[in-house]
N, C-alpha and C. Protein backbone atom coordinates (compact mmCIF):
# COMPACT_ATOMS: atom_id res chain seq x y z
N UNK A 1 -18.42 -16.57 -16.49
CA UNK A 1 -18.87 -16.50 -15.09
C UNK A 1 -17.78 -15.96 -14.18
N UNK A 2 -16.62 -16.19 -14.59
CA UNK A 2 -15.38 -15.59 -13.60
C UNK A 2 -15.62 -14.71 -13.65
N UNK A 3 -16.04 -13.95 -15.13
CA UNK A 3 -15.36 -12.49 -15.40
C UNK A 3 -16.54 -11.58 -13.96
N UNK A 4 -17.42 -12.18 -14.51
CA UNK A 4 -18.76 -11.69 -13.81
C UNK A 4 -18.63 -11.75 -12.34
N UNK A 5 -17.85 -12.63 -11.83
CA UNK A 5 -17.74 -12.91 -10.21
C UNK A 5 -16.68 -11.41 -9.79
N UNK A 6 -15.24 -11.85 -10.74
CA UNK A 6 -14.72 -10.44 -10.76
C UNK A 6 -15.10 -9.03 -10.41
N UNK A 7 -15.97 -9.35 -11.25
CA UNK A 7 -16.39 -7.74 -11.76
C UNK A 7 -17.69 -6.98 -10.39
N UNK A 8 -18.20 -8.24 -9.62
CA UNK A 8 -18.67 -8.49 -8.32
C UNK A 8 -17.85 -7.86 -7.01
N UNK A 9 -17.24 -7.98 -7.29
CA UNK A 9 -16.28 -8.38 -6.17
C UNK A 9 -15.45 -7.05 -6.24
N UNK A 10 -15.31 -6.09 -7.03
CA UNK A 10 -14.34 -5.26 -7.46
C UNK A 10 -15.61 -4.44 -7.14
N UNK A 11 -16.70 -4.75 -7.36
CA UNK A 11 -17.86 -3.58 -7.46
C UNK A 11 -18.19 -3.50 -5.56
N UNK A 12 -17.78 -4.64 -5.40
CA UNK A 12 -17.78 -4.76 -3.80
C UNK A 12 -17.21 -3.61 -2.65
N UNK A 13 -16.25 -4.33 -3.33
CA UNK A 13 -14.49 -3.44 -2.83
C UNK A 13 -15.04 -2.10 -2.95
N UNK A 14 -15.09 -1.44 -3.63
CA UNK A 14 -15.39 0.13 -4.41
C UNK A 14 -16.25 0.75 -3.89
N UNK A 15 -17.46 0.48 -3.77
CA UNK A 15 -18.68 0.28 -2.62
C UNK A 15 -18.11 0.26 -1.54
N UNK A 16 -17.47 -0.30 -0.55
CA UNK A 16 -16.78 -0.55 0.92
C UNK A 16 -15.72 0.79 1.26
N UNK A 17 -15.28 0.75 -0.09
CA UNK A 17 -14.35 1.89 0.17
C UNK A 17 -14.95 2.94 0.23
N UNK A 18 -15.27 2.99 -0.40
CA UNK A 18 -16.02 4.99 -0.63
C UNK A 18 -16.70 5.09 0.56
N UNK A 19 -17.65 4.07 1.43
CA UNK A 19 -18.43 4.28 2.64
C UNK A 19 -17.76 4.06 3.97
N UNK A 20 -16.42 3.54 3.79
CA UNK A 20 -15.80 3.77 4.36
C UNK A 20 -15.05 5.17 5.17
N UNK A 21 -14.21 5.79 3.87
CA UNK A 21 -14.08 7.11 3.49
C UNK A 21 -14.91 7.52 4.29
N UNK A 22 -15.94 7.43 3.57
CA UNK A 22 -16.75 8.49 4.10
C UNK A 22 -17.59 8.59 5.29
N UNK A 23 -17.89 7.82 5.91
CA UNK A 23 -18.60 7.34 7.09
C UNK A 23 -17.79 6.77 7.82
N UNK A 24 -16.44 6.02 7.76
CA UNK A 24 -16.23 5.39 9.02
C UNK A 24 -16.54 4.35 9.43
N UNK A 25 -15.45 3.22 9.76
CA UNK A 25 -15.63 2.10 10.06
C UNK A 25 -16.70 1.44 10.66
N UNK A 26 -17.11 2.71 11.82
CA UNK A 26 -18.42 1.66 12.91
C UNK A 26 -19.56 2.07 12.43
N UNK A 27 -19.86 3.17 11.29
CA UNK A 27 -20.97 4.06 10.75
C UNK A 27 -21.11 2.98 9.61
N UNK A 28 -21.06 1.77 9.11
CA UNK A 28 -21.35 1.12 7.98
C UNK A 28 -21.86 -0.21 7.91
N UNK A 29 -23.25 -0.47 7.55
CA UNK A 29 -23.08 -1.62 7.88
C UNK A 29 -22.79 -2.27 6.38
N UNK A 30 -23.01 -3.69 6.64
CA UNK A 30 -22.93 -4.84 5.32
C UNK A 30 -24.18 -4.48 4.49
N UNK A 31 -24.96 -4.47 4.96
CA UNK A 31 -26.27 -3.73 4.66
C UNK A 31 -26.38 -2.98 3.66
N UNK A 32 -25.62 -1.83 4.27
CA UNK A 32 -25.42 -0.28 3.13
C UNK A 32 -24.37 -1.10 2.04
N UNK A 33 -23.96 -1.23 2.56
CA UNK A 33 -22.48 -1.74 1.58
C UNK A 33 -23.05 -2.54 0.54
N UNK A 34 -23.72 -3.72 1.05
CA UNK A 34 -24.54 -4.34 -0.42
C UNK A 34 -25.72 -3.68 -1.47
N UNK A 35 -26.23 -2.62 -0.39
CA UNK A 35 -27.19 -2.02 -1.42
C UNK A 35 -26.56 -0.78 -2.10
N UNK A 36 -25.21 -0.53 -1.71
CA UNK A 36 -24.33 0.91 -3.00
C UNK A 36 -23.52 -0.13 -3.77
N UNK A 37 -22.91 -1.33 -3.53
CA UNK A 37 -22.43 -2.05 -4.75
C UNK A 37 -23.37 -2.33 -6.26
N UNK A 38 -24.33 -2.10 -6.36
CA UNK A 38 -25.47 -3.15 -5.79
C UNK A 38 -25.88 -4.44 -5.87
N UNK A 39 -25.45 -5.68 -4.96
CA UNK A 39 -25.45 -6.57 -4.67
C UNK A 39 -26.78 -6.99 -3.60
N UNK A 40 -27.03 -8.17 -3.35
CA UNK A 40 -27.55 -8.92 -2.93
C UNK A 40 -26.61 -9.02 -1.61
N UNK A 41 -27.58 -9.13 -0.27
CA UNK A 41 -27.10 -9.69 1.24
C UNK A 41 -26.09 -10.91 1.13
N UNK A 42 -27.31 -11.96 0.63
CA UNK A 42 -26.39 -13.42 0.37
C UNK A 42 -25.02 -13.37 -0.62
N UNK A 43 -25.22 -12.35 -1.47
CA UNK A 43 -24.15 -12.17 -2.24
C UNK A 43 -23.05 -11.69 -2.07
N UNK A 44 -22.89 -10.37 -1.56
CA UNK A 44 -22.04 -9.88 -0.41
C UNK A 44 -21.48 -11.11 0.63
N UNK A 45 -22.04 -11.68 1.33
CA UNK A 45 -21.67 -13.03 2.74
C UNK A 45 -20.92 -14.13 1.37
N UNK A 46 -21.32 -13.98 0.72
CA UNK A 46 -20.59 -15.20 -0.60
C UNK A 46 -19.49 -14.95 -1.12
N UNK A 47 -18.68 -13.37 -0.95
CA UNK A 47 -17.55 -12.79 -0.91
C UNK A 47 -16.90 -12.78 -0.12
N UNK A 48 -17.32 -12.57 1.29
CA UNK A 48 -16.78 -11.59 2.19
C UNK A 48 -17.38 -11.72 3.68
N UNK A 49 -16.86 -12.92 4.57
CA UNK A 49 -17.63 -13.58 5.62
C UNK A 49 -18.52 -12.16 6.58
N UNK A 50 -17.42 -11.29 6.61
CA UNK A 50 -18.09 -10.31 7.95
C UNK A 50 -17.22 -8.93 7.53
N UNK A 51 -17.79 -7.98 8.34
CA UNK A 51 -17.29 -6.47 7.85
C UNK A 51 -15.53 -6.55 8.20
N UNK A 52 -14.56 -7.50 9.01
CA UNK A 52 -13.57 -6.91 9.08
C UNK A 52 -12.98 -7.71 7.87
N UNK A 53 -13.07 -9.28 7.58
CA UNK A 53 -12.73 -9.73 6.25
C UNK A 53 -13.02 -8.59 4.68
N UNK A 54 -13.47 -7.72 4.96
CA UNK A 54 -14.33 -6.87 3.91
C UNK A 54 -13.05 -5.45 3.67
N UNK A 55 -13.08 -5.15 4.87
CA UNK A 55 -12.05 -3.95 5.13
C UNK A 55 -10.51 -4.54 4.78
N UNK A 56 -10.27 -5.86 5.50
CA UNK A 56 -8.88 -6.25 5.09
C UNK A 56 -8.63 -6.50 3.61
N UNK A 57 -9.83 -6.90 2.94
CA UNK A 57 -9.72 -6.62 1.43
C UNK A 57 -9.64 -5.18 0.86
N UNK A 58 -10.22 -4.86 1.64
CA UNK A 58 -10.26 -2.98 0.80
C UNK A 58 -8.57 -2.59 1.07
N UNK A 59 -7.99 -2.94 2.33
CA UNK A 59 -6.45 -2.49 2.24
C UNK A 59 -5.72 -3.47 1.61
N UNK A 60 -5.71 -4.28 1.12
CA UNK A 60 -4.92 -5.54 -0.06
C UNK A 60 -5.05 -4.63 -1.12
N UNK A 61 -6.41 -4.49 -1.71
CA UNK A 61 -6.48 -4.04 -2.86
C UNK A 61 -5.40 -2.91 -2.93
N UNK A 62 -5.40 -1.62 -2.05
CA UNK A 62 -4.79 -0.41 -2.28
C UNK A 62 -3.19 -0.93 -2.47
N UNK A 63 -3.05 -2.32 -1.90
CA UNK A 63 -1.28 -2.64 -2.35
C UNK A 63 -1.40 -3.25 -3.49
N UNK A 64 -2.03 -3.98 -4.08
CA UNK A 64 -2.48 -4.73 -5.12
C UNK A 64 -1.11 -3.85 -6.02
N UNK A 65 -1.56 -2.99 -6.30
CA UNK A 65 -1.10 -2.34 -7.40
C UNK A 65 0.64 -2.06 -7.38
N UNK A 66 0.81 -1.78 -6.56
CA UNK A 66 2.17 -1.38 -6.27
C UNK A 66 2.94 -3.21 -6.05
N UNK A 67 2.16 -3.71 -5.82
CA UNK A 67 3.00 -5.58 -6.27
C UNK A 67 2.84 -6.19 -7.49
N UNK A 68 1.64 -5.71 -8.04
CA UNK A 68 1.70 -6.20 -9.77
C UNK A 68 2.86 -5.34 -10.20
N UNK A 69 2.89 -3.67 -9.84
CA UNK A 69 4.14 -3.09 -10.32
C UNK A 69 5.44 -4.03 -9.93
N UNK A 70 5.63 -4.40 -8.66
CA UNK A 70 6.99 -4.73 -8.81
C UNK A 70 7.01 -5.84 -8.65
N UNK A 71 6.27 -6.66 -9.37
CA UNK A 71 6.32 -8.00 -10.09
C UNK A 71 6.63 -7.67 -11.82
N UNK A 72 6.40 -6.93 -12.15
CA UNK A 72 6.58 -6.32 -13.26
C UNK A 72 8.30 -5.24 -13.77
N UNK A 73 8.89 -5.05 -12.46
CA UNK A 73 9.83 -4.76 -12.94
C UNK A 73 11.30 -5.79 -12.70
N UNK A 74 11.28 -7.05 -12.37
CA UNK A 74 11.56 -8.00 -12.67
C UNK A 74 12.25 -8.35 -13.84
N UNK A 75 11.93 -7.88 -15.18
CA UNK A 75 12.01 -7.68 -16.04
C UNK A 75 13.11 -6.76 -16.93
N UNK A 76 12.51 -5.85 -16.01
CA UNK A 76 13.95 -4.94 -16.64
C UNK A 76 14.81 -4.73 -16.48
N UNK A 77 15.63 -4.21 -16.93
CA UNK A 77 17.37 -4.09 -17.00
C UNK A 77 17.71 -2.73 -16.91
N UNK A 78 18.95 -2.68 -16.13
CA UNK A 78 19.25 -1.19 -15.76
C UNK A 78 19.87 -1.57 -14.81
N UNK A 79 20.79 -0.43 -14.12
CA UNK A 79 21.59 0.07 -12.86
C UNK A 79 20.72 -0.35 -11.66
N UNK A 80 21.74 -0.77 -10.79
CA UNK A 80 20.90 -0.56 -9.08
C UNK A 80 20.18 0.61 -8.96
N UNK A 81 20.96 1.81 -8.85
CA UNK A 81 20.44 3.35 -9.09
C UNK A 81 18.77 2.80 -9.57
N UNK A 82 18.98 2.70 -11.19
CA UNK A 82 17.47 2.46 -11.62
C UNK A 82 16.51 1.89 -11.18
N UNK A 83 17.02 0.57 -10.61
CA UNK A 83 16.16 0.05 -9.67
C UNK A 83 15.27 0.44 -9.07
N UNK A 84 16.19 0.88 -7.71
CA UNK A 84 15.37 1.19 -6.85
C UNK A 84 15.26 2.72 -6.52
N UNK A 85 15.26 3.64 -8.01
CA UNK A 85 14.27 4.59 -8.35
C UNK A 85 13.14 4.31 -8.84
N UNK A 86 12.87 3.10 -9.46
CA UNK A 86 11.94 2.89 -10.32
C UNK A 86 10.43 2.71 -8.87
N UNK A 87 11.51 1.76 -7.47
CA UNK A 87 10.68 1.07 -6.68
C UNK A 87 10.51 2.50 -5.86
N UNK A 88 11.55 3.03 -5.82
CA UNK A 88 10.82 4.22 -4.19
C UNK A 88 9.42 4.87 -5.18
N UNK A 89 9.46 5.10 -6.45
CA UNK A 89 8.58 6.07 -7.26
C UNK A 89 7.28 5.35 -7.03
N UNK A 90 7.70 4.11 -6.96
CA UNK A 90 6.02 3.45 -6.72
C UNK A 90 5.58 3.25 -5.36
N UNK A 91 6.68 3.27 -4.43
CA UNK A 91 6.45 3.45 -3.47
C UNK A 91 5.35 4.15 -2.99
N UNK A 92 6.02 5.77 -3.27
CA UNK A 92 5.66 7.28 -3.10
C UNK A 92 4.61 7.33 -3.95
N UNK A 93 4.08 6.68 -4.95
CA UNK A 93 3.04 6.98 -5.50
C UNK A 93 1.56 6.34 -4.48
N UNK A 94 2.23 5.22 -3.87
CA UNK A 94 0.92 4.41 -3.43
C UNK A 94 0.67 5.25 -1.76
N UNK A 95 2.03 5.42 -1.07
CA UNK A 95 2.08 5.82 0.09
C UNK A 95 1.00 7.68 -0.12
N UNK A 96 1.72 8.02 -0.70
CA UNK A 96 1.07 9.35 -0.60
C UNK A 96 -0.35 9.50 -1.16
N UNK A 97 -0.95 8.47 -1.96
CA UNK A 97 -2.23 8.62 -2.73
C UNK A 97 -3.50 9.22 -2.05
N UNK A 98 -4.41 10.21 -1.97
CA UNK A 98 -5.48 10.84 -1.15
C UNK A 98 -6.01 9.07 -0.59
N UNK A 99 -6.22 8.03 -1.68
CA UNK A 99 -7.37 7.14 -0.61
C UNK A 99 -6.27 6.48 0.05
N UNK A 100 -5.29 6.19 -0.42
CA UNK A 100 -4.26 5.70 1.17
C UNK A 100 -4.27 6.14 2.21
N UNK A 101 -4.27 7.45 2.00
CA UNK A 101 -4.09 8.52 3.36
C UNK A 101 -5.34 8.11 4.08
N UNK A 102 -6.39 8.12 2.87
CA UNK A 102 -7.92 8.29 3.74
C UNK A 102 -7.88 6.81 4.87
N UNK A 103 -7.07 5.71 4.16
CA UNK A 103 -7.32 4.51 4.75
C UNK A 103 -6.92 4.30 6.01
N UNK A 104 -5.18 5.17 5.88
CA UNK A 104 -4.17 5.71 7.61
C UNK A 104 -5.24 6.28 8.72
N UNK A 105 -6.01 7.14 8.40
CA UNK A 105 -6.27 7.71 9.10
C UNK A 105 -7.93 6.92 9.55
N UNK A 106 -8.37 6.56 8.99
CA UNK A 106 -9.52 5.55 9.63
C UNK A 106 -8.86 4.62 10.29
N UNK A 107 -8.24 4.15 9.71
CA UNK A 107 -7.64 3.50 10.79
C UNK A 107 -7.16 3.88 12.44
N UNK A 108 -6.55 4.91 12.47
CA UNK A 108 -6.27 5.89 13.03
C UNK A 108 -7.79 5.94 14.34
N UNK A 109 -8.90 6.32 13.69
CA UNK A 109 -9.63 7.30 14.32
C UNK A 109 -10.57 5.57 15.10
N UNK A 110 -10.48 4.63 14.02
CA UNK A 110 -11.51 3.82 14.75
C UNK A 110 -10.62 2.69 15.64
N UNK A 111 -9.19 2.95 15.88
CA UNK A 111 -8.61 1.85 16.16
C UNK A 111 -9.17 2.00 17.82
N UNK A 112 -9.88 2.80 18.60
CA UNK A 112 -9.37 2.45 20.08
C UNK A 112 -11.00 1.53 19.80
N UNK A 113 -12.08 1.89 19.57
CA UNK A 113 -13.01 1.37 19.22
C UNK A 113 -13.45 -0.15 18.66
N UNK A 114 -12.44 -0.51 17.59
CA UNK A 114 -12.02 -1.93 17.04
C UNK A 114 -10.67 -1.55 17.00
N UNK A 115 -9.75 -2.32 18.18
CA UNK A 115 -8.67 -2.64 17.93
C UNK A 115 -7.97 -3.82 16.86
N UNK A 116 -9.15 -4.38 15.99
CA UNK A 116 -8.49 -5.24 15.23
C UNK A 116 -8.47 -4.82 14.31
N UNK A 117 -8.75 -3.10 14.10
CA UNK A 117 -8.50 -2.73 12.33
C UNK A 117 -6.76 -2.87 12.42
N UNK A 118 -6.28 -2.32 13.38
CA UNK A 118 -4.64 -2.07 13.15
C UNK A 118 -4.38 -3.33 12.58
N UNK A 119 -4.37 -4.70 13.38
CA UNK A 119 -3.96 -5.47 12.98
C UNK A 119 -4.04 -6.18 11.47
N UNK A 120 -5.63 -5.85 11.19
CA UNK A 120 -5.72 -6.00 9.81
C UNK A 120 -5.31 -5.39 8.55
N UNK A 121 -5.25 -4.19 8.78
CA UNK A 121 -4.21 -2.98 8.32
C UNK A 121 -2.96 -3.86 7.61
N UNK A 122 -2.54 -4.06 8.90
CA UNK A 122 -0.81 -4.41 9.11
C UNK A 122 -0.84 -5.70 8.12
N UNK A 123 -1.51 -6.69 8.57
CA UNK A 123 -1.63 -8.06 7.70
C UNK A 123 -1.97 -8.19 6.10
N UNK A 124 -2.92 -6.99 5.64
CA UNK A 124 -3.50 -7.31 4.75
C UNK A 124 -2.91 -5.99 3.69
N UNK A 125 -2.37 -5.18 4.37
CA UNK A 125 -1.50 -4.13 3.38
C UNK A 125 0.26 -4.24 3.95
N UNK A 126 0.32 -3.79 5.19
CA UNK A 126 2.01 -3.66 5.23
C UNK A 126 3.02 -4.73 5.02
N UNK A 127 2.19 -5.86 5.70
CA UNK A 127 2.57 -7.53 5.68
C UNK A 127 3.36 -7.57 3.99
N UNK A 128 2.43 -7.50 3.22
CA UNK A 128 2.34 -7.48 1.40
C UNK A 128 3.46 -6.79 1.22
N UNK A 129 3.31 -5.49 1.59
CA UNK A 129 4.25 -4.78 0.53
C UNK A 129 5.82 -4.67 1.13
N UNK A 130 5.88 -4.90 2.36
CA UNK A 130 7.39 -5.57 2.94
C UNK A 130 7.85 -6.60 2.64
N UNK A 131 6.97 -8.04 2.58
CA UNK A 131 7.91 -8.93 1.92
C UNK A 131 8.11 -8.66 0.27
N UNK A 132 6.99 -8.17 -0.08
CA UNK A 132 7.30 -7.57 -2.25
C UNK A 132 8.55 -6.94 -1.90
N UNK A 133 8.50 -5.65 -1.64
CA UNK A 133 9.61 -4.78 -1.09
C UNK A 133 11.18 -5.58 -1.02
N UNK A 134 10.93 -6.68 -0.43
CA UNK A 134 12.48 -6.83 0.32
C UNK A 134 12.93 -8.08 -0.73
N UNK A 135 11.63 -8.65 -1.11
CA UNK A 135 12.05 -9.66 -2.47
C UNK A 135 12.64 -9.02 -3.47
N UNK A 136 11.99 -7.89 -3.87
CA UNK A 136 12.61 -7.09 -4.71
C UNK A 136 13.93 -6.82 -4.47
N UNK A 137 14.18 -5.88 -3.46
CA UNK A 137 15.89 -5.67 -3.28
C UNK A 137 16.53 -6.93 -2.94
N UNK A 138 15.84 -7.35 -2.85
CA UNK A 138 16.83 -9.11 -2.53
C UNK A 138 17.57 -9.29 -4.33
N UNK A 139 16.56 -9.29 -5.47
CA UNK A 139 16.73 -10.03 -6.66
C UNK A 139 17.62 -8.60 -7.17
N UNK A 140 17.33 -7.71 -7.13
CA UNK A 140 17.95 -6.42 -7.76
C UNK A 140 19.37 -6.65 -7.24
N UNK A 141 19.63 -6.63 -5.71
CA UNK A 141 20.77 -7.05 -4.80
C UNK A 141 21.73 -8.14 -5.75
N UNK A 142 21.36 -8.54 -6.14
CA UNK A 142 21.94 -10.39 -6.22
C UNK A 142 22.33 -9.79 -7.94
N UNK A 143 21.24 -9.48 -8.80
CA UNK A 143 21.50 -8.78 -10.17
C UNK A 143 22.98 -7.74 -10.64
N UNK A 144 23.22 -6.78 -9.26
CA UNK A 144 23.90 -6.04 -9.74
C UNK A 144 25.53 -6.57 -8.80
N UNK A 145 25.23 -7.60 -8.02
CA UNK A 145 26.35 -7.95 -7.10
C UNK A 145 26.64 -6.79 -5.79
N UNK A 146 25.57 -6.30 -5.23
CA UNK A 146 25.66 -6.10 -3.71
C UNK A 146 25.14 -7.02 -2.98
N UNK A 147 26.09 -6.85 -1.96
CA UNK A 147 25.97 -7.64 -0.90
C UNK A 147 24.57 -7.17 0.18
N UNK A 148 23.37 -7.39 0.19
CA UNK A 148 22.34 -6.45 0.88
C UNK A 148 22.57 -7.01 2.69
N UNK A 149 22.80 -8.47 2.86
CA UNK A 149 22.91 -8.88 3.90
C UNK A 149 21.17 -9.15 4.73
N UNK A 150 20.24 -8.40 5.12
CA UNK A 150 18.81 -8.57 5.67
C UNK A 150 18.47 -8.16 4.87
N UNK A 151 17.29 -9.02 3.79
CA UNK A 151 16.93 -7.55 2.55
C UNK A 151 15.39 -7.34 3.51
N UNK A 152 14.88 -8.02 4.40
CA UNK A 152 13.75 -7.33 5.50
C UNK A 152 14.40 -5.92 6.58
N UNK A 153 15.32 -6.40 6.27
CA UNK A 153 15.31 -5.03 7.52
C UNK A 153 15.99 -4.12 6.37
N UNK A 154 16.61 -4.30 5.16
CA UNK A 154 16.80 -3.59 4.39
C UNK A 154 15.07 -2.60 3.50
N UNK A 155 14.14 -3.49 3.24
CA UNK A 155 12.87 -3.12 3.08
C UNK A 155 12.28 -1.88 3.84
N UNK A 156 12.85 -2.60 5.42
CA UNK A 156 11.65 -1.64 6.46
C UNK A 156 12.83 -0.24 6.39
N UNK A 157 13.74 -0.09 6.09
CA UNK A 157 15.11 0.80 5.94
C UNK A 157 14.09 2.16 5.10
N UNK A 158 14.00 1.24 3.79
CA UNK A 158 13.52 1.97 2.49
C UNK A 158 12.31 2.55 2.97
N UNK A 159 11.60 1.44 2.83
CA UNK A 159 10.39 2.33 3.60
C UNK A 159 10.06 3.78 4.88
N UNK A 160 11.14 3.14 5.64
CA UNK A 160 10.91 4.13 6.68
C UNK A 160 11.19 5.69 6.14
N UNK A 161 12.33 5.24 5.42
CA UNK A 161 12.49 6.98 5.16
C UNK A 161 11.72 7.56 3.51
N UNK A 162 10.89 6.67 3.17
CA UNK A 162 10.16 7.24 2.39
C UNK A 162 8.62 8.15 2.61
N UNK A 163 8.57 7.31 4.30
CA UNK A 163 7.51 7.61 4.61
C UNK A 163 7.38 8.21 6.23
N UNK A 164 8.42 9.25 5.97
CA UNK A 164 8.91 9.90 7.26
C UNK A 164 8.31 11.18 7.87
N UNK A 165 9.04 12.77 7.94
CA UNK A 165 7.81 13.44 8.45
C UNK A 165 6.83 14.24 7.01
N UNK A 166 8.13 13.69 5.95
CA UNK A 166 6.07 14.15 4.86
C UNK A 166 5.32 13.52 5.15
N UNK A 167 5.41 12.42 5.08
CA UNK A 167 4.11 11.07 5.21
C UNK A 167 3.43 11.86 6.24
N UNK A 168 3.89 11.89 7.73
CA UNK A 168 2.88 12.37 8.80
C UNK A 168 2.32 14.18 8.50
N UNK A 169 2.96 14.85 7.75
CA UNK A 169 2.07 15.99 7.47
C UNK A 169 1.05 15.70 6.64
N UNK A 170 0.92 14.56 5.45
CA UNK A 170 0.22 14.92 4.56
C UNK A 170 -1.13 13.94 5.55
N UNK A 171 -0.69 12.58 6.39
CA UNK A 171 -1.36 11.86 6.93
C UNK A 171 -2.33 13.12 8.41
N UNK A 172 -1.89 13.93 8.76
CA UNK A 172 -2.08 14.81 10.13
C UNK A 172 -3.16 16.11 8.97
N UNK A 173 -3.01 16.24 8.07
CA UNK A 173 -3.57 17.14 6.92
C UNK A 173 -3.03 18.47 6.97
N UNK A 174 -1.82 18.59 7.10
CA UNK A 174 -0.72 19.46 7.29
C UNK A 174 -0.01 20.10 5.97
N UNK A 175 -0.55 19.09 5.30
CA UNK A 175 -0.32 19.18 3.75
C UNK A 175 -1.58 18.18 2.77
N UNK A 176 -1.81 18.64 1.75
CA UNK A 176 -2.40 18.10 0.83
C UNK A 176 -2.27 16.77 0.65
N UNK A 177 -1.06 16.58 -0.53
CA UNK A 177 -0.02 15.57 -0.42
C UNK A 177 1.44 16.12 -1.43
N UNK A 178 1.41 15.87 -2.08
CA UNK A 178 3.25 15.99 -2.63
C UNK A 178 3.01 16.70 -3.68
N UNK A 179 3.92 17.51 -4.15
CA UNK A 179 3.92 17.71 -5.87
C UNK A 179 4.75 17.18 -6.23
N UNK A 180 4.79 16.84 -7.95
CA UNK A 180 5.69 16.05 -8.41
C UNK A 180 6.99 16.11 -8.04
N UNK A 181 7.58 17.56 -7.98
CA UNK A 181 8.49 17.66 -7.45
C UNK A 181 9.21 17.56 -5.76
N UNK A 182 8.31 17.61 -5.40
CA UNK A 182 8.65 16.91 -4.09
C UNK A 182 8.58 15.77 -3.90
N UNK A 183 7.90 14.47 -4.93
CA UNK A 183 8.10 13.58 -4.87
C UNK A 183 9.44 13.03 -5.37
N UNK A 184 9.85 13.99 -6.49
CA UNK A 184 11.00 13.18 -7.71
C UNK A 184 12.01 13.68 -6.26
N UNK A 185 12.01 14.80 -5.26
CA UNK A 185 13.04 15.15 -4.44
C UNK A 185 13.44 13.67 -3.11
N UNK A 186 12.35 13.71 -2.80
CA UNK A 186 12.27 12.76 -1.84
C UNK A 186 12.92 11.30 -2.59
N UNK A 187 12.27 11.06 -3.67
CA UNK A 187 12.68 9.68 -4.41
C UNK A 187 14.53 9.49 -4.17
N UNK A 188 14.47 10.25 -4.83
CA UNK A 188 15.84 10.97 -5.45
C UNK A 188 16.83 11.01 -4.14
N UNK A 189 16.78 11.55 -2.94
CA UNK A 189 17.08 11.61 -1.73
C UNK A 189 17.39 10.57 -0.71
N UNK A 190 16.51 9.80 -1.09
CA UNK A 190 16.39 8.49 -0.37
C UNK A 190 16.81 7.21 -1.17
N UNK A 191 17.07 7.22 -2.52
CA UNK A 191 17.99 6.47 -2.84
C UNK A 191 19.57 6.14 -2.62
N UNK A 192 19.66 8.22 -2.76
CA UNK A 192 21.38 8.40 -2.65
C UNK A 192 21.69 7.81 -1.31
N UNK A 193 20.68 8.46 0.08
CA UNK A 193 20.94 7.80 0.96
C UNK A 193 21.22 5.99 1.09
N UNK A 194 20.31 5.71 0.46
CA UNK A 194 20.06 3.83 0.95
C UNK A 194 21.50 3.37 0.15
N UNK A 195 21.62 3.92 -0.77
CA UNK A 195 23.03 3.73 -1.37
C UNK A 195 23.79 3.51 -0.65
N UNK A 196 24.42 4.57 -0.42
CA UNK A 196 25.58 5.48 0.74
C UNK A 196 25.58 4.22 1.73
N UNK A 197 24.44 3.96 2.44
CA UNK A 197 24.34 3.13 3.61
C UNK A 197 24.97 1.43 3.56
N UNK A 198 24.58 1.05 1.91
CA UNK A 198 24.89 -0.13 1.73
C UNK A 198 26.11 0.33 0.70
N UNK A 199 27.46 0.99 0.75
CA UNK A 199 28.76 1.33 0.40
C UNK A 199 28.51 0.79 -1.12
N UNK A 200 27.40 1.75 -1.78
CA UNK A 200 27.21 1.01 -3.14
C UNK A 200 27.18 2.44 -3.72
N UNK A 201 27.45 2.60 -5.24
CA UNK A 201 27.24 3.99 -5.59
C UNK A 201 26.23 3.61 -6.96
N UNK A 202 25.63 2.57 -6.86
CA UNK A 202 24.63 2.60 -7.88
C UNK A 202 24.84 2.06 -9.51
């Protein structure tokens, strides 16, 4: 029965997203959304109280992945360097992804309309992956013997310049999104920097 509630609930999500995408926050109701999962009204409300609880799940999920990743590298062994190449790469993989972007920018277009998508945005994706983020360089920090000192304002550090003016071309549609090699550049770039900054050479 879990598996089955799961497998509900994921079919939910998936459904929400795509009509999202594609229609737009105020263009959707619960309605549509239960009949492209395809779920039941009562079944849908048995997940998911109201459309903004619904959306703040659709942006969890898109971090989901990038915190099982770095709950997962915990584990391994290697250089600072390695580290946090391993973390900007997942970073840059989740930040730049077409449905991330798609998610920035709904956000974007419906925020003057519902001002509480930003906030939910912020709570239910950025909230997540800043404290993962800064736990991480906290334990990596402590592993290799740097001193990080704020590993939150060390987090929002990393972040910021991972997601600087590429992020806003590819987010503005100024660009596609990255090729590999502009990702391995950027990765690569922004480590040496965060290094440099915290008098560490990796």
């Amino acid at each position: 029965m879990a598996r089955l509630s799961d497998t509900k609930r994921d079919a939910i999500l998936t459904a929400a997203d795509r009509m999202f995408s594609r229609h737009g926050y105020s263009k959707v109701t619960m309605g549509a959304i239960a009949e492209a999962a395809p779920v039941s009204k009562p079944t849908l409300y048995n997940y998911f109280a109201d459309k903004p609880a619904l959306f703040g799940a659709v942006v969890a999920r898109q971090c989901d992945e990038l915190l099982r990743r770095m709950s997962g590298f915990d584990a391994a062994t290697g250089s600072l360097r390695e580290d946090l190449l391993r973390l900007a790469r997942a970073i840059v993989d989740l930040s730049y992804a077409p449905s991330t972007l798609r998610l920035f920018r709904l956000v974007i277009a419906e925020r003057e309309a519902f001002p509480e998508l930003g906030a939910l945005a912020f709570q239910s994706g950025a909230q997540p992956v800043l404290r993962g983020v800064a736990g991480y360089l906290r334990r990596s920090a402590r592993a290799h013997g740097l001193a990080l000192g704020r590993p939150d304002r060390s987090a929002r550090m990393l972040l910021g310049l991972l997601m600087g003016e590429e992020h806003l071309r590819c987010l503005f549609g100024l660009k596609k999104g990255l090729s590999a090699a502009e990702k391995a550049r950027l990765v690569s770039e922004t480590v040496n920097f965060y290094l440099r900054a915290h008098g560490a050479n990796g």
